[in-house]
C-alpha atoms as a PDB file:
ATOM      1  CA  UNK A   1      15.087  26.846 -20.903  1.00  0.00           C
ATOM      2  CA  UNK A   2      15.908  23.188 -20.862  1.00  0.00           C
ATOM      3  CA  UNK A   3      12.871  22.412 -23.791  1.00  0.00           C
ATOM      4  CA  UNK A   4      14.654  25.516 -25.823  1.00  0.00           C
ATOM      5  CA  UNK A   5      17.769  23.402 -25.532  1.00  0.00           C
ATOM      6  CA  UNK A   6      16.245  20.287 -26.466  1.00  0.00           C
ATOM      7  CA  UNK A   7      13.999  21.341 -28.785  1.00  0.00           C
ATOM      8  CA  UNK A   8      17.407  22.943 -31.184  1.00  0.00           C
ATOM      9  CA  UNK A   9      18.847  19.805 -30.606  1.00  0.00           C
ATOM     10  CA  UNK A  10      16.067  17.648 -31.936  1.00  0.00           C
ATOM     11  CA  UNK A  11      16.121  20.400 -35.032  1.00  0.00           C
ATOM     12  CA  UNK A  12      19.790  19.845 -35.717  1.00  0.00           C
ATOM     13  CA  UNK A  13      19.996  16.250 -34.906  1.00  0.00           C
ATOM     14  CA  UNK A  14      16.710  16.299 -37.594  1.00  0.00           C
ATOM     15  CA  UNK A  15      18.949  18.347 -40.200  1.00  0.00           C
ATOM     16  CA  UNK A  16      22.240  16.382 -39.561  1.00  0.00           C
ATOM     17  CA  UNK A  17      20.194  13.391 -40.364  1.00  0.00           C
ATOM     18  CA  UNK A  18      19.158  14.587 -43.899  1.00  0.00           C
ATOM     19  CA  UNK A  19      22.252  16.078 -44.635  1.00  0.00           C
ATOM     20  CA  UNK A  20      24.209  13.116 -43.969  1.00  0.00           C
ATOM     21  CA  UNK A  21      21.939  10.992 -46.086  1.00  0.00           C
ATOM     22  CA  UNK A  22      21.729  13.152 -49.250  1.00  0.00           C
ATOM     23  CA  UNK A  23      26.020  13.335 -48.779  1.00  0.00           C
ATOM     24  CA  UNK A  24      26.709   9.820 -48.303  1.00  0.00           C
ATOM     25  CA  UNK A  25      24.107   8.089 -50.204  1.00  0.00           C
ATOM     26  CA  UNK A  26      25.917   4.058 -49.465  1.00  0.00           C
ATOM     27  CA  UNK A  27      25.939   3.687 -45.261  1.00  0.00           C
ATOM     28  CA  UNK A  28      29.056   5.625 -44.110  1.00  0.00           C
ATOM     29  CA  UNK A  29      30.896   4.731 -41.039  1.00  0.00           C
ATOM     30  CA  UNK A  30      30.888   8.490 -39.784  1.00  0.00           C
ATOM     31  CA  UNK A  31      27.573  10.556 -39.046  1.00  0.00           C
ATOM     32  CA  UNK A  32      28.428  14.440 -38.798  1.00  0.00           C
ATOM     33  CA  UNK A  33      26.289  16.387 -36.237  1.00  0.00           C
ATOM     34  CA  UNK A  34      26.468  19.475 -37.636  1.00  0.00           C
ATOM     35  CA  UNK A  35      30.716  20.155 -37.673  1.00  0.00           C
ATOM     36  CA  UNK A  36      30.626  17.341 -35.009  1.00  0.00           C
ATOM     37  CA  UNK A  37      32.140  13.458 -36.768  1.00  0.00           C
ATOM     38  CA  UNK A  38      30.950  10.885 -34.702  1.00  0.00           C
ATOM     39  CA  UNK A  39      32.165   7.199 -35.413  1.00  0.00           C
ATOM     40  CA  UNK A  40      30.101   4.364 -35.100  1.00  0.00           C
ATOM     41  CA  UNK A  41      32.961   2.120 -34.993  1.00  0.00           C
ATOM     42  CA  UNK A  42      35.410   3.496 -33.343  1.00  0.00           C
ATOM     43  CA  UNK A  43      37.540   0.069 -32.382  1.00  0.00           C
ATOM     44  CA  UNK A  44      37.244  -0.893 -36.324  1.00  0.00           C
ATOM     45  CA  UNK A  45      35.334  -3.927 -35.380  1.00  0.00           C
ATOM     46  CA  UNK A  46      33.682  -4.126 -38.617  1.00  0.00           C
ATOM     47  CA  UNK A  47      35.866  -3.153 -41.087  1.00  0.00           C
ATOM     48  CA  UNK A  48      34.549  -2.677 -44.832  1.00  0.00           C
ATOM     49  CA  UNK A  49      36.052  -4.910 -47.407  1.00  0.00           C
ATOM     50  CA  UNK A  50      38.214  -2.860 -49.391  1.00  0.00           C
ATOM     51  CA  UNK A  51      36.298  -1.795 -53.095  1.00  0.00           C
ATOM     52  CA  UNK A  52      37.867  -2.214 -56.816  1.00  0.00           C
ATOM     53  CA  UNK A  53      39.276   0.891 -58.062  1.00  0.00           C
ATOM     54  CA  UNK A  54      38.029   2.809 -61.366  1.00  0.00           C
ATOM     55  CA  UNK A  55      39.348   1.240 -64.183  1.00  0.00           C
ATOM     56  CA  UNK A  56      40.875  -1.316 -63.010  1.00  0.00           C
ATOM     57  CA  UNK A  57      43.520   0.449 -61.108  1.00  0.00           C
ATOM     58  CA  UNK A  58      45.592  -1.082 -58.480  1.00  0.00           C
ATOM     59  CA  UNK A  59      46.467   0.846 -55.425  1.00  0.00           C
ATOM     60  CA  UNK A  60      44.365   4.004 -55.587  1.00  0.00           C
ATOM     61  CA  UNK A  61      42.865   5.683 -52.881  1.00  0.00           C
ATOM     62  CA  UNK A  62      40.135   7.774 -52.140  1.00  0.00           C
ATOM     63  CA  UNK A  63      39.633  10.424 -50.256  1.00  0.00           C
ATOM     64  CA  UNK A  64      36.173  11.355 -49.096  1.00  0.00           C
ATOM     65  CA  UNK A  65      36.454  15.145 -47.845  1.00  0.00           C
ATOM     66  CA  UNK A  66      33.342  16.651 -46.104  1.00  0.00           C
ATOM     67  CA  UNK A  67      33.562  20.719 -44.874  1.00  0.00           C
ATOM     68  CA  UNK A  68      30.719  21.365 -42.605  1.00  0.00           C
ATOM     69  CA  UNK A  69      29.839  24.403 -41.920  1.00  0.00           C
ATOM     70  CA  UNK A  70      27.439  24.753 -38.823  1.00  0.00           C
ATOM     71  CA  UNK A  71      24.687  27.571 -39.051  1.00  0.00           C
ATOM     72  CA  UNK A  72      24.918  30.397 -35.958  1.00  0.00           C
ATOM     73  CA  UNK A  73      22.047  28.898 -34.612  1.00  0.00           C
ATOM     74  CA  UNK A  74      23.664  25.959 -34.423  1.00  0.00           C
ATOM     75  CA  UNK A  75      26.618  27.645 -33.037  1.00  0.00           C
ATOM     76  CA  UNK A  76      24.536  29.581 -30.452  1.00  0.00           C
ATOM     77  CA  UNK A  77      23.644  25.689 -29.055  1.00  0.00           C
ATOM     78  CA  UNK A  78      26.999  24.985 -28.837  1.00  0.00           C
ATOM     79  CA  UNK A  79      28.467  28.231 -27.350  1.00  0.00           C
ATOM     80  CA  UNK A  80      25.270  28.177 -24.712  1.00  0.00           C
ATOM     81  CA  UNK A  81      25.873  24.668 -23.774  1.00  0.00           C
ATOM     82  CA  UNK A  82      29.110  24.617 -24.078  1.00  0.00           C
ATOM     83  CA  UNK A  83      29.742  22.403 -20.623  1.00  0.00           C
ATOM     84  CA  UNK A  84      27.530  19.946 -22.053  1.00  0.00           C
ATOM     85  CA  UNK A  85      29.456  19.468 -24.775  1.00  0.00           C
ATOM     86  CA  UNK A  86      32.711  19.479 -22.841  1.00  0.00           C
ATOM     87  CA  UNK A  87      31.715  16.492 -20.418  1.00  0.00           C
ATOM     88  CA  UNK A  88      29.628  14.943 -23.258  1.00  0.00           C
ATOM     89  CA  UNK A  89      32.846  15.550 -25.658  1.00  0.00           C
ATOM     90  CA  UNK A  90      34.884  13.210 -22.934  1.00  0.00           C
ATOM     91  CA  UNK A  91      32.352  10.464 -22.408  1.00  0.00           C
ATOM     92  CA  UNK A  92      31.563   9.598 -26.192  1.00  0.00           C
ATOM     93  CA  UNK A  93      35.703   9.864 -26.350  1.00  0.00           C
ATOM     94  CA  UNK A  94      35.952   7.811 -23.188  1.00  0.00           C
ATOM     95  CA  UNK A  95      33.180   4.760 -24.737  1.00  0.00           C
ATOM     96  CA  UNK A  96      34.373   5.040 -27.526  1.00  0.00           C
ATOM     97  CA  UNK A  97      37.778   3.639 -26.124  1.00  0.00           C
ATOM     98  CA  UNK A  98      35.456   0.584 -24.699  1.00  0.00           C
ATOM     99  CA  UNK A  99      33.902  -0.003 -28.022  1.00  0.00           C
ATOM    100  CA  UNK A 100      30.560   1.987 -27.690  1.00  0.00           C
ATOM    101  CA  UNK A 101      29.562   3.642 -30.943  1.00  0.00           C
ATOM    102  CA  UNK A 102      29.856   7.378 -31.048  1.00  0.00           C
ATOM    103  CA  UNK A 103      26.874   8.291 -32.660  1.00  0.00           C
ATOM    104  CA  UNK A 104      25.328   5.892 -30.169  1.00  0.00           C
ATOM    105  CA  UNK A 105      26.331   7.197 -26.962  1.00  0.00           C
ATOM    106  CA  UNK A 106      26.419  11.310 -28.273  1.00  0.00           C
ATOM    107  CA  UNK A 107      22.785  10.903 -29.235  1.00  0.00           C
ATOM    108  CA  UNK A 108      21.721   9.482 -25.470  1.00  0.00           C
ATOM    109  CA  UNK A 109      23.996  11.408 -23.518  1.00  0.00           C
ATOM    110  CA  UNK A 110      23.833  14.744 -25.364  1.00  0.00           C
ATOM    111  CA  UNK A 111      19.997  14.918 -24.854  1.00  0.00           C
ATOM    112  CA  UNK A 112      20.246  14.545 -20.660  1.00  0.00           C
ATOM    113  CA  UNK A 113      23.620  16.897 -20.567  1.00  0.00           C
ATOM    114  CA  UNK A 114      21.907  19.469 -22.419  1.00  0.00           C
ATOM    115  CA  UNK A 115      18.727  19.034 -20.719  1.00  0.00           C
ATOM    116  CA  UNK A 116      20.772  19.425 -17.009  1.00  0.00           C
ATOM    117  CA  UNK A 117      22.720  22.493 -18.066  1.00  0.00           C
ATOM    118  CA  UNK A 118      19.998  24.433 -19.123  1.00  0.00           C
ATOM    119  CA  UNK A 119      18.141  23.669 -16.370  1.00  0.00           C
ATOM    120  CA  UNK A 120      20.838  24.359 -13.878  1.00  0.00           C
ATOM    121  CA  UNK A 121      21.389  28.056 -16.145  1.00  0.00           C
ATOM    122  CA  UNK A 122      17.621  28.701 -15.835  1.00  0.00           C
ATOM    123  CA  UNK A 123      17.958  27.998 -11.954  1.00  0.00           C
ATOM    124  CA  UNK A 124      20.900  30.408 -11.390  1.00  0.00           C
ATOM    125  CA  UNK A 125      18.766  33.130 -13.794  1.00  0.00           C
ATOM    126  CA  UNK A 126      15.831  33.093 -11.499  1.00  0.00           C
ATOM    127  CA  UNK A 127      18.133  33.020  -7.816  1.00  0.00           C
ATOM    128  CA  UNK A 128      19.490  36.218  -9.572  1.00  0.00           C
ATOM    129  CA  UNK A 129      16.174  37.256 -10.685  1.00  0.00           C
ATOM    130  CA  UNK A 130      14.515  36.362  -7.135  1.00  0.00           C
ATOM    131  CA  UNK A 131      17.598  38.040  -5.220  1.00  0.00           C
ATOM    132  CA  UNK A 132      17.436  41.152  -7.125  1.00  0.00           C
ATOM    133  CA  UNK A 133      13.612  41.817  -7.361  1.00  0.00           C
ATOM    134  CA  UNK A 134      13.991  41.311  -3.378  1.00  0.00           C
ATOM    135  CA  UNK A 135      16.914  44.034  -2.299  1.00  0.00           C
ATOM    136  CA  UNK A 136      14.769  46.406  -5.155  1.00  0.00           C
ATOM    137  CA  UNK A 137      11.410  45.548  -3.227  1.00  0.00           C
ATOM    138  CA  UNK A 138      13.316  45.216   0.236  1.00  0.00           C
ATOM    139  CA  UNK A 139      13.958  49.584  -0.062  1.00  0.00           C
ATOM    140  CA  UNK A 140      10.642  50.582  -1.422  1.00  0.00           C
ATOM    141  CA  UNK A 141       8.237  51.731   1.393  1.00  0.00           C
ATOM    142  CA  UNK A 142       4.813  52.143   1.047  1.00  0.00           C
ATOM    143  CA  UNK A 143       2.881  55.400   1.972  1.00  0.00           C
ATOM    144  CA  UNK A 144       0.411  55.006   4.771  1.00  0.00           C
ATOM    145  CA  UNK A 145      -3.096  55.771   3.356  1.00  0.00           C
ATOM    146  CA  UNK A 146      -3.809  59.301   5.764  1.00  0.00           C
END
């Protein structure tokens, strides 16, 4: 179970990757995981210099609106894992408070939560698994051979 979990990770990490670089073709600040925005500077440490509107025009702003819409795949990860992402959810939030890039810290983290939970899942499957094939062999008798 836990290379099933990594293995959709590593595909939508993969996808994210091209998806954010065909969207944003100049380097963004924000990387979407799937419906996930992660920032890589969350303290504004390295703020962009601000860019010259179109024609000329003072005070404009623009808005860069993304809608992400996750695949149920992608969904079934997130659903499955769903622990994971809690206690991965609060420890990006909680580095990000120090400084630590989002991105940064999701993309280490995620991998070894994911990884855990799965593997902790699979263990409780074959308890249950072991448990019940036991009481099921535990009443079956066996017919003496005469």
């Amino acid at each position: 179970m836990p290379i099933i979990g990594l293995s959709l990770f590593a595909v939508f990490t993969y996808h994210s990757v091209r998806m954010n670089r065909e969207t944003q073709p100049a380097p963004s600040r924000y990387f979407w995981w799937e419906s996930l925005r992660l920032d890589s500077d969350p303290l504004n440490k390295h703020p962009k210099g601000a860019t010259r509107c179109k024609n000329g025009e003072e005070n404009c702003v623009t808005w860069e609106n993304m809608w992400v819409d996750p695949g149920w795949l992608a969904e079934f990860l997130m659903l499955s894992a769903l622990p994971a992402f809690i206690v991965g959810g609060f420890a990006v939030r909680g580095l990000a408070r120090l400084g630590v890039s989002e991105v940064s810290s999701f993309m280490l983290l995620m991998p070894a939560l994911i990884f855990a939970w799965y593997y902790f899942v699979g263990w409780l499957l074959d308890r249950w698994r072991y448990k019940h094939l036991r009481r099921s062999w535990g009443n079956l008798t066996i017919p003496n051979g005469n």
